[in-house]
C-alpha atoms as a PDB file:
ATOM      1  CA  UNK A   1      78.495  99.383 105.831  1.00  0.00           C
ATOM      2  CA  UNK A   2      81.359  97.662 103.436  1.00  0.00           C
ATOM      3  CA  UNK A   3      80.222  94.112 102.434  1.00  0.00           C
ATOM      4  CA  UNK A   4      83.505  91.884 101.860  1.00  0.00           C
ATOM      5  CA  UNK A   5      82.549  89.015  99.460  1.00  0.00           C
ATOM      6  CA  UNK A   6      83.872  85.456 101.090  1.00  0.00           C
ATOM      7  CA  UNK A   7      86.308  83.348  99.676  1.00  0.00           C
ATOM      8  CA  UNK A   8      84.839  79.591  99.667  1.00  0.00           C
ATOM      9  CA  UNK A   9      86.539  76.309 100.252  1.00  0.00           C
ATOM     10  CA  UNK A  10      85.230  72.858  99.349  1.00  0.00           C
ATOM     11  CA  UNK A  11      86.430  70.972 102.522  1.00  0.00           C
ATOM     12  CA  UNK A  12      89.385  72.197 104.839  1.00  0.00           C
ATOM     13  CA  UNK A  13      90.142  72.180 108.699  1.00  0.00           C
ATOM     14  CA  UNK A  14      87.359  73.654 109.704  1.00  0.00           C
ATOM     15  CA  UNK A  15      84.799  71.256 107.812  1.00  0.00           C
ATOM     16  CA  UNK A  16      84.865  68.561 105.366  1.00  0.00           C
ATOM     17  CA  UNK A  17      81.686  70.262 103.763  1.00  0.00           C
ATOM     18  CA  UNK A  18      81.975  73.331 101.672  1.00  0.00           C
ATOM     19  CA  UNK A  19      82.346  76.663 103.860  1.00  0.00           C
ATOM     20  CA  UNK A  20      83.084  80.009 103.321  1.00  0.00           C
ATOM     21  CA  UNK A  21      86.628  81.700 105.097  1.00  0.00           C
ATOM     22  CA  UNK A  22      88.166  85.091 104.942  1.00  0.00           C
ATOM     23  CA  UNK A  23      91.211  86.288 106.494  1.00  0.00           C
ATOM     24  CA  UNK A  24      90.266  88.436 109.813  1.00  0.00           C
ATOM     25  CA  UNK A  25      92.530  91.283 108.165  1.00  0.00           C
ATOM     26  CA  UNK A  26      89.883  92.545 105.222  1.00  0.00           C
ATOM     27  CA  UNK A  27      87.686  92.987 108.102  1.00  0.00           C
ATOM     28  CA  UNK A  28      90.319  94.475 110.591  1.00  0.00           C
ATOM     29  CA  UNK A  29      91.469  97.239 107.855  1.00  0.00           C
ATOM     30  CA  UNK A  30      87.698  98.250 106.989  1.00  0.00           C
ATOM     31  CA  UNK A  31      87.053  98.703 110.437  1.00  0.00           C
ATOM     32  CA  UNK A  32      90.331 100.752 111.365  1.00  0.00           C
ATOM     33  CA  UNK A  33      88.848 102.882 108.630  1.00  0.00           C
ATOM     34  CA  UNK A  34      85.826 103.777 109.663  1.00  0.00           C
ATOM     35  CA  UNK A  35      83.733 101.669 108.413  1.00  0.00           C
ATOM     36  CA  UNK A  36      81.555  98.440 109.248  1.00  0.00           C
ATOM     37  CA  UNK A  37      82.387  95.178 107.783  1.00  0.00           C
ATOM     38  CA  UNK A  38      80.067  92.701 106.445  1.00  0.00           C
ATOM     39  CA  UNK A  39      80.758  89.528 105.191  1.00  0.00           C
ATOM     40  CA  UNK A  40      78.548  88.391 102.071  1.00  0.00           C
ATOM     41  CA  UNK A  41      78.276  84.707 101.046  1.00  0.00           C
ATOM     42  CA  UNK A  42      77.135  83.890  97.541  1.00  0.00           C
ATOM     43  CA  UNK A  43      73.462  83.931  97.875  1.00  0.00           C
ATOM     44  CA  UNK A  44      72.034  84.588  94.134  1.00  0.00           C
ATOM     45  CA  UNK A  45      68.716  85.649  95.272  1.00  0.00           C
ATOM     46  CA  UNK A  46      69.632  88.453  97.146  1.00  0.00           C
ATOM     47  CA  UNK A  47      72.287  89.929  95.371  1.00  0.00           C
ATOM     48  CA  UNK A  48      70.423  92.991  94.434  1.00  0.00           C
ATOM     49  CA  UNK A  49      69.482  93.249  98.175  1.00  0.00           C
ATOM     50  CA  UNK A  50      73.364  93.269  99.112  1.00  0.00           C
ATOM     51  CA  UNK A  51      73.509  95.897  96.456  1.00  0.00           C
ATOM     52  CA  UNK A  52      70.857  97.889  98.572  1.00  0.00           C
ATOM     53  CA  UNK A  53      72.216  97.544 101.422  1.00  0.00           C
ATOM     54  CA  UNK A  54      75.584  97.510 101.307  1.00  0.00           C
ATOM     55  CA  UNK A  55      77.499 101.311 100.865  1.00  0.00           C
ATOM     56  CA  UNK A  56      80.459 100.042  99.421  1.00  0.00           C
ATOM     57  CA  UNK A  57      81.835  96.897  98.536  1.00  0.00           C
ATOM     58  CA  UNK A  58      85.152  94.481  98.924  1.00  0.00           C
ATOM     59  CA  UNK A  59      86.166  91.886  96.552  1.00  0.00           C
ATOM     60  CA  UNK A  60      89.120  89.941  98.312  1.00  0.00           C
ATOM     61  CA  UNK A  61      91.742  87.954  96.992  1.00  0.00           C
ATOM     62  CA  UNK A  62      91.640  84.015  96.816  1.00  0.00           C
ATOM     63  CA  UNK A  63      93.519  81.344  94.935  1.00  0.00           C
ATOM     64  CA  UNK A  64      90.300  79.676  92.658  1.00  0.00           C
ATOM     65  CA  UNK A  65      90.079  78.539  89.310  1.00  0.00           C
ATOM     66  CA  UNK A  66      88.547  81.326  86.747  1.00  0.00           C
ATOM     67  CA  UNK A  67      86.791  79.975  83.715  1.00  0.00           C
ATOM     68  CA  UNK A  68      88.614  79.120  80.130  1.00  0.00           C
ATOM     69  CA  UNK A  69      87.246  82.456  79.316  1.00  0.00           C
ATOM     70  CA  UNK A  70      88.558  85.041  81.122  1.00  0.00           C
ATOM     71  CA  UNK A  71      92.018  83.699  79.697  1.00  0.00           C
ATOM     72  CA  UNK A  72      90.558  83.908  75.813  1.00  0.00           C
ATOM     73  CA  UNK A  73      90.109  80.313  75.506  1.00  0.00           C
ATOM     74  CA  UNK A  74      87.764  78.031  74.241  1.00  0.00           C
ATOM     75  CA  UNK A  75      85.276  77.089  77.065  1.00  0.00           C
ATOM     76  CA  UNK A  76      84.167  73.559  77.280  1.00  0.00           C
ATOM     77  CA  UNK A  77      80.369  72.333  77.843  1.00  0.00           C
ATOM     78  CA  UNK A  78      81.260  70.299  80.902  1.00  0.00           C
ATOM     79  CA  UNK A  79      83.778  73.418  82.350  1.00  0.00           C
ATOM     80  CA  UNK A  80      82.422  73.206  86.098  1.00  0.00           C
ATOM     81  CA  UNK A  81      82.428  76.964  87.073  1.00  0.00           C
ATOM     82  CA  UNK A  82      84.010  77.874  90.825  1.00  0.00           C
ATOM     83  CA  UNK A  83      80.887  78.543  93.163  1.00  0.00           C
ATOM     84  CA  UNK A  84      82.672  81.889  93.749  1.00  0.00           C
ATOM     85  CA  UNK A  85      83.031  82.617  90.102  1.00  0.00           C
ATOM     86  CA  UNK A  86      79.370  81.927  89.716  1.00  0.00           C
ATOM     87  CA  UNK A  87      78.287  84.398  92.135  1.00  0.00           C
ATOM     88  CA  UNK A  88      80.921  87.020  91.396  1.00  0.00           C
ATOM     89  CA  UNK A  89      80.741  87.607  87.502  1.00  0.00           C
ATOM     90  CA  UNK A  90      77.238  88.850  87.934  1.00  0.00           C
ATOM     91  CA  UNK A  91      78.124  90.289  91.222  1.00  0.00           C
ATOM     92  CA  UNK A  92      81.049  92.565  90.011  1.00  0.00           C
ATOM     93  CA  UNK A  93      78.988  93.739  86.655  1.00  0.00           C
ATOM     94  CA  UNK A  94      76.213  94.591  89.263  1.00  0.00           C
ATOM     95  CA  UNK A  95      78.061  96.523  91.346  1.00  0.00           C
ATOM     96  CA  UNK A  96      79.914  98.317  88.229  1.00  0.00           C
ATOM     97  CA  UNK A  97      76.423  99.277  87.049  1.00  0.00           C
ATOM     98  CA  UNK A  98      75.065 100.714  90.812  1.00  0.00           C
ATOM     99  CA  UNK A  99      78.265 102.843  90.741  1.00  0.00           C
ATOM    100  CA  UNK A 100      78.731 101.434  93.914  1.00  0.00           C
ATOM    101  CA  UNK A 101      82.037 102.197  95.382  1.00  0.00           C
ATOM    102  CA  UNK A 102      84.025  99.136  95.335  1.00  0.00           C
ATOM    103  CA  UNK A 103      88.113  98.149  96.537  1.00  0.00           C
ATOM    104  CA  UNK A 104      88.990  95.224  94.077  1.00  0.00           C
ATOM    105  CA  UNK A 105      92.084  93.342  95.891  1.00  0.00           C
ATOM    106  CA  UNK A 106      94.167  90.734  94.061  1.00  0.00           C
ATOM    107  CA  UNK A 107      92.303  88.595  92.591  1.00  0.00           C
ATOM    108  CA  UNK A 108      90.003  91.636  93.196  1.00  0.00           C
ATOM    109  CA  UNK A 109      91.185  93.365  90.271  1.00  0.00           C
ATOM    110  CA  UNK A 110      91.345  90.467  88.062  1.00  0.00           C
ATOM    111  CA  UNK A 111      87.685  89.968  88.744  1.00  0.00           C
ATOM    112  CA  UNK A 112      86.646  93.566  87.856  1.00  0.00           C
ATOM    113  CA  UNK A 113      88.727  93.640  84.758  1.00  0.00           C
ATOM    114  CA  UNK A 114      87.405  90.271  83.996  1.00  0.00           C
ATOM    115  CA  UNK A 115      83.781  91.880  84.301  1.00  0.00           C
ATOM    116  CA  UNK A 116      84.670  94.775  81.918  1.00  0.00           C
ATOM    117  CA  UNK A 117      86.082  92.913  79.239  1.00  0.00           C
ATOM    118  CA  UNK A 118      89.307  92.219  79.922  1.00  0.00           C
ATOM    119  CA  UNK A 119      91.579  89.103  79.258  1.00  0.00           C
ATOM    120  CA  UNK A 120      94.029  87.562  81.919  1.00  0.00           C
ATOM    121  CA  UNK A 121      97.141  86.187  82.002  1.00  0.00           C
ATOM    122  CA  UNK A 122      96.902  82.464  83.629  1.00  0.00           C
ATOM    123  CA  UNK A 123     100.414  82.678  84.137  1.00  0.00           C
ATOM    124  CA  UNK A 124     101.899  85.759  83.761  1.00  0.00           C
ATOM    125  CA  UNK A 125     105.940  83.884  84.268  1.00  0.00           C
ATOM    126  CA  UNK A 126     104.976  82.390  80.732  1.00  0.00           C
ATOM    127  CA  UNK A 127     104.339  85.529  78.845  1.00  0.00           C
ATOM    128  CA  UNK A 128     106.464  88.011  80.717  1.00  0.00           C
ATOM    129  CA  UNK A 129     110.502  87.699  80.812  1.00  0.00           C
ATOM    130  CA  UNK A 130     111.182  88.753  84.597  1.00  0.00           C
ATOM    131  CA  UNK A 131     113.204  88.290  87.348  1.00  0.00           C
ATOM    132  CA  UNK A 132     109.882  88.951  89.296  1.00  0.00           C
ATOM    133  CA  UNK A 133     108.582  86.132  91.564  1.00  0.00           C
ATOM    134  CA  UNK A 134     105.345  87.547  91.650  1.00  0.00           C
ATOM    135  CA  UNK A 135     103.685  84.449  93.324  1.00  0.00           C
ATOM    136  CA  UNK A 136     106.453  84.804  95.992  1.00  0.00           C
ATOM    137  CA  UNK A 137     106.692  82.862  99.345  1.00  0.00           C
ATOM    138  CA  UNK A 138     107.834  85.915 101.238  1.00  0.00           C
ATOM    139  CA  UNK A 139     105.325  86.680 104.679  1.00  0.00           C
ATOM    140  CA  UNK A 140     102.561  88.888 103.197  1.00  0.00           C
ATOM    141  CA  UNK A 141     103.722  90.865 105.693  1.00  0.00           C
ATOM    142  CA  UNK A 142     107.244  91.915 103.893  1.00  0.00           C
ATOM    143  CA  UNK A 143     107.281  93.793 100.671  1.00  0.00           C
ATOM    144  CA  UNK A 144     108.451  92.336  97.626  1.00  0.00           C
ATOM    145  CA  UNK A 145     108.879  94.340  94.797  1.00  0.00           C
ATOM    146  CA  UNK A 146     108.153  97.954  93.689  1.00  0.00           C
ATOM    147  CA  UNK A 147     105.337  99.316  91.709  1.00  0.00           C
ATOM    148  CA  UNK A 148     105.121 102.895  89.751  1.00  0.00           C
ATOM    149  CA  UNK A 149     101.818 104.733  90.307  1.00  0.00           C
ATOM    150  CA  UNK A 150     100.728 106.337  87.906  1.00  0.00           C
ATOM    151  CA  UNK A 151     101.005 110.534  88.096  1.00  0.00           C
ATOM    152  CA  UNK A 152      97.273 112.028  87.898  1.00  0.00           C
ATOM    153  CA  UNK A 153      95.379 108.601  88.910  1.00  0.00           C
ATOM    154  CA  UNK A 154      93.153 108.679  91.982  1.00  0.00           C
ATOM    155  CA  UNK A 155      95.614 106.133  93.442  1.00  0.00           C
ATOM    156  CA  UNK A 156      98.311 108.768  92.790  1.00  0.00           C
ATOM    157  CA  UNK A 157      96.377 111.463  94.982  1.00  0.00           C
ATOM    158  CA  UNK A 158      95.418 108.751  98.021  1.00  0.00           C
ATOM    159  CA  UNK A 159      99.053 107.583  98.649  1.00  0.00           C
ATOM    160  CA  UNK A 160     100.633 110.734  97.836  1.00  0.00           C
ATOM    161  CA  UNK A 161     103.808 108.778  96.208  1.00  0.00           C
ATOM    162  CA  UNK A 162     105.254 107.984  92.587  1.00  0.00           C
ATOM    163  CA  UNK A 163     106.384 104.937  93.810  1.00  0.00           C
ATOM    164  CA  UNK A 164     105.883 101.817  96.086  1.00  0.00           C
ATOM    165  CA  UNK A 165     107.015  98.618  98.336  1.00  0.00           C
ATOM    166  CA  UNK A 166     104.119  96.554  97.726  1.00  0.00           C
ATOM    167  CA  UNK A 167     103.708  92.317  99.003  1.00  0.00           C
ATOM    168  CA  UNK A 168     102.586  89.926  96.256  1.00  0.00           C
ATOM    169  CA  UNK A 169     101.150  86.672  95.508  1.00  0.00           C
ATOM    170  CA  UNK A 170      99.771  86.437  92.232  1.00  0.00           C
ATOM    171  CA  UNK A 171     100.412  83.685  89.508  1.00  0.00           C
ATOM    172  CA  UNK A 172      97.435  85.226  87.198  1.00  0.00           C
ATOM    173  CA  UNK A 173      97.229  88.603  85.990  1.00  0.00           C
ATOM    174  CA  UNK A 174      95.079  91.358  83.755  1.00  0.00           C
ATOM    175  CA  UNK A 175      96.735  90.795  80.411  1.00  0.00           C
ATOM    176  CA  UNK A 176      95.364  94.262  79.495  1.00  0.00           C
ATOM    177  CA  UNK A 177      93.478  97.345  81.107  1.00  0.00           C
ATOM    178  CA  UNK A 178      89.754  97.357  79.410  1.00  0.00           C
ATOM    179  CA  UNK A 179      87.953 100.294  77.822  1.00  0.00           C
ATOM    180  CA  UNK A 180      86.814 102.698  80.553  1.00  0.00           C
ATOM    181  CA  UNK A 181      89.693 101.677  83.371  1.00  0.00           C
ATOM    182  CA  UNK A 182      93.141 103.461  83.710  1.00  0.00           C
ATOM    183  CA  UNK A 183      96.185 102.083  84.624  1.00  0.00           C
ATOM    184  CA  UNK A 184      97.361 103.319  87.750  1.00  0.00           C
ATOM    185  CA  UNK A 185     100.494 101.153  89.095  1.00  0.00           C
ATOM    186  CA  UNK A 186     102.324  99.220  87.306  1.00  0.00           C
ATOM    187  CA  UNK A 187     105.458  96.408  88.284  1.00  0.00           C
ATOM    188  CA  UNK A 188     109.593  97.329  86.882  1.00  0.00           C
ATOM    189  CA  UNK A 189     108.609  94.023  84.614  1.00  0.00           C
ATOM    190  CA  UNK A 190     105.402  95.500  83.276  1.00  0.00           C
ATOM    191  CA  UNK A 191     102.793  93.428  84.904  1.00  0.00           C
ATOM    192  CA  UNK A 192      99.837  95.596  85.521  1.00  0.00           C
ATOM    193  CA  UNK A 193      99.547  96.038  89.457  1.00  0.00           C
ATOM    194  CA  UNK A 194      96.539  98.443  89.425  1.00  0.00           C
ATOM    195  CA  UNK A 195      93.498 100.184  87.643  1.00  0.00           C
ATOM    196  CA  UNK A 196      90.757 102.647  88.299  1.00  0.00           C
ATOM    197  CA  UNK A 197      87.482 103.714  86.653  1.00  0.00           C
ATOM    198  CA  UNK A 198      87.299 107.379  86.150  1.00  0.00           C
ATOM    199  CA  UNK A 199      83.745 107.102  85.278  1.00  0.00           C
ATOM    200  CA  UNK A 200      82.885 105.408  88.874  1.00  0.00           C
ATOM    201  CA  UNK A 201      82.260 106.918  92.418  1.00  0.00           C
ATOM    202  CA  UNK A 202      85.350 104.967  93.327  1.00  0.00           C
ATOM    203  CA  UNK A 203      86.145 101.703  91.445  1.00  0.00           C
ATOM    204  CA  UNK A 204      89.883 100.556  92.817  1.00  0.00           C
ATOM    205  CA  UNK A 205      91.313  97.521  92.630  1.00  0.00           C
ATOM    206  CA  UNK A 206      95.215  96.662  93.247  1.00  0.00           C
ATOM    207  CA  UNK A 207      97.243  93.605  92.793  1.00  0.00           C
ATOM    208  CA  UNK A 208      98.850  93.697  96.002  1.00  0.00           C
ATOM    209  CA  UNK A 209      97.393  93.229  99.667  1.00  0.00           C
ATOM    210  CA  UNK A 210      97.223  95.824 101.323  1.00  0.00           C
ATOM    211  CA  UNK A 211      95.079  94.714 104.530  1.00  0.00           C
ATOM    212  CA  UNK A 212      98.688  93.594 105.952  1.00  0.00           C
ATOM    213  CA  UNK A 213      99.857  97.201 105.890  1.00  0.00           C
ATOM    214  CA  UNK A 214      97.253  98.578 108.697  1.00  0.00           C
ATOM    215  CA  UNK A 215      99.371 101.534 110.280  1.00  0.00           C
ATOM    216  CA  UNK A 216      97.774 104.544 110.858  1.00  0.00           C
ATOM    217  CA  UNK A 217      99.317 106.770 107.860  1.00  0.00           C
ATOM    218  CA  UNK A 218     100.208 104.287 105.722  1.00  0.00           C
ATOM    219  CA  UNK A 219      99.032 104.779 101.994  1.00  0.00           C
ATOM    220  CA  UNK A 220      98.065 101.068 102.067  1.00  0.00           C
ATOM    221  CA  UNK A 221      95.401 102.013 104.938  1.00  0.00           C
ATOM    222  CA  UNK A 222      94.775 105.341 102.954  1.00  0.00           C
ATOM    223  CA  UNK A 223      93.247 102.972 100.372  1.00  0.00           C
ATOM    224  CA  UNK A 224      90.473 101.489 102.888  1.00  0.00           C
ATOM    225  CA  UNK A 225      90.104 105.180 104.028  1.00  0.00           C
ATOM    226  CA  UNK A 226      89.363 106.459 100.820  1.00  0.00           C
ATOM    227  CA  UNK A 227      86.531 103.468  99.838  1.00  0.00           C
ATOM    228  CA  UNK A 228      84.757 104.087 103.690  1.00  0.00           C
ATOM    229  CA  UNK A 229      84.933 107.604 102.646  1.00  0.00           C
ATOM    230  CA  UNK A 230      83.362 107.350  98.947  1.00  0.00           C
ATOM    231  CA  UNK A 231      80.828 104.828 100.814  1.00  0.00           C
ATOM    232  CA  UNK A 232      79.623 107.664 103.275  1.00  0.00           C
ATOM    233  CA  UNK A 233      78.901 109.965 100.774  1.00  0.00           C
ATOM    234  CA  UNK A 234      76.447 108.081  98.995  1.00  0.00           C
END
């Protein structure tokens, strides 16, 4: 069973009241993998019950506000914190702490770095000279750029490559890799496009989005393989 926190949306299409929404293809890839998808809205009272639960975890990508914090700036008293935000700081240390095994996707792995320490970029086209769109209005579907993985990295040993073709659409990024994570892919600019926690069960989290890349064989599914796998064994 792989919960897949929701992304959350004050009033849309679907509703003028808040409700949560996901993309069907974080569901589709855990499934193709093995494993059984369950979506997990931000109930605080049973978080630890998700924890129990659950045998691994998803935390998706989403375009939300973080707080002042995570980018090392002063937070103000009346900062209103993003519902999701609220639920997933505590969440993500939680989860860190369980060793649960957990796939960290886009804003994914800005959220687990976030909950170890580290500081993000809020734009990462103010702070990094490159040619790089990395917010890109390419289909999700097409790759956009290149990243290097990292030789000797679990991420090295699932997709069974030194380098690749990746989508993106990112504005934010981890400004650095915190104490207890490794590196493991990083962009020709230098924008960090991956880490892992050596420590963990498996704790992976990417930059990219791989649930468009659901071929049988590709290393993009190998990465939904390998967290249904980690899951099973406990």
């Amino acid at each position: 069973m792989i919960g897949i926190l929701l992304d959350y949306v004050a009033e849309g299409s679907f509703s003028s009241r808040p409700h949560y929404a996901l993309r069907q293809g974080y569901f589709d890839a855990i499934e193709a993998a093995g494993g059984m998808p369950v979506a997990l809205p931000y109930q605080h009272g049973v978080m630890t019950d998700y924890l129990s639960a659950m045998d691994g975890i998803v935390i998706p990508g989403g375009f939300y506000p973080f707080p002042k914090s995570y980018y090392g700036e002063v937070t103000d008293t009346d900062e209103v914190i993003h519902p999701r935000v609220a639920f997933e700081s505590d969440f993500a240390k939680a989860i860190l702490d369980e060793d649960k095994p957990v796939f960290g996707i886009c804003a994914g792995l800005q959220v687990l770095g976030a909950a170890m320490g580290a500081m993000l970029y809020r734009d990462l086209h103010d702070v990094i000279d490159t040619e790089i769109d990395h917010l890109n209005e390419k289909p999700a579907e097409e790759i956009a750029h290149e990243v290097a993985i990292t030789p000797g990295t679990q991420l090295h040993d699932i997709v069974g490559c030194d380098t690749m073709g990746v989508n993106t659409a990112h504005r934010e990024a981890l400004a650095e890799i915190p104490d207890g994570a490794t590196m493991n892919a990083i962009a020709p600019d230098g924008v960090i496009e991956g880490m892992e926690i050596p420590s963990r069960k498996f704790a992976m989290a990417v930059q990219w989005h791989p649930e468009f890349f659901r071929t049988p064989g590709d290393p993009n599914q190998a990465l939904f393989e390998h967290l249904v796998e980690a899951a099973s064994n406990g």
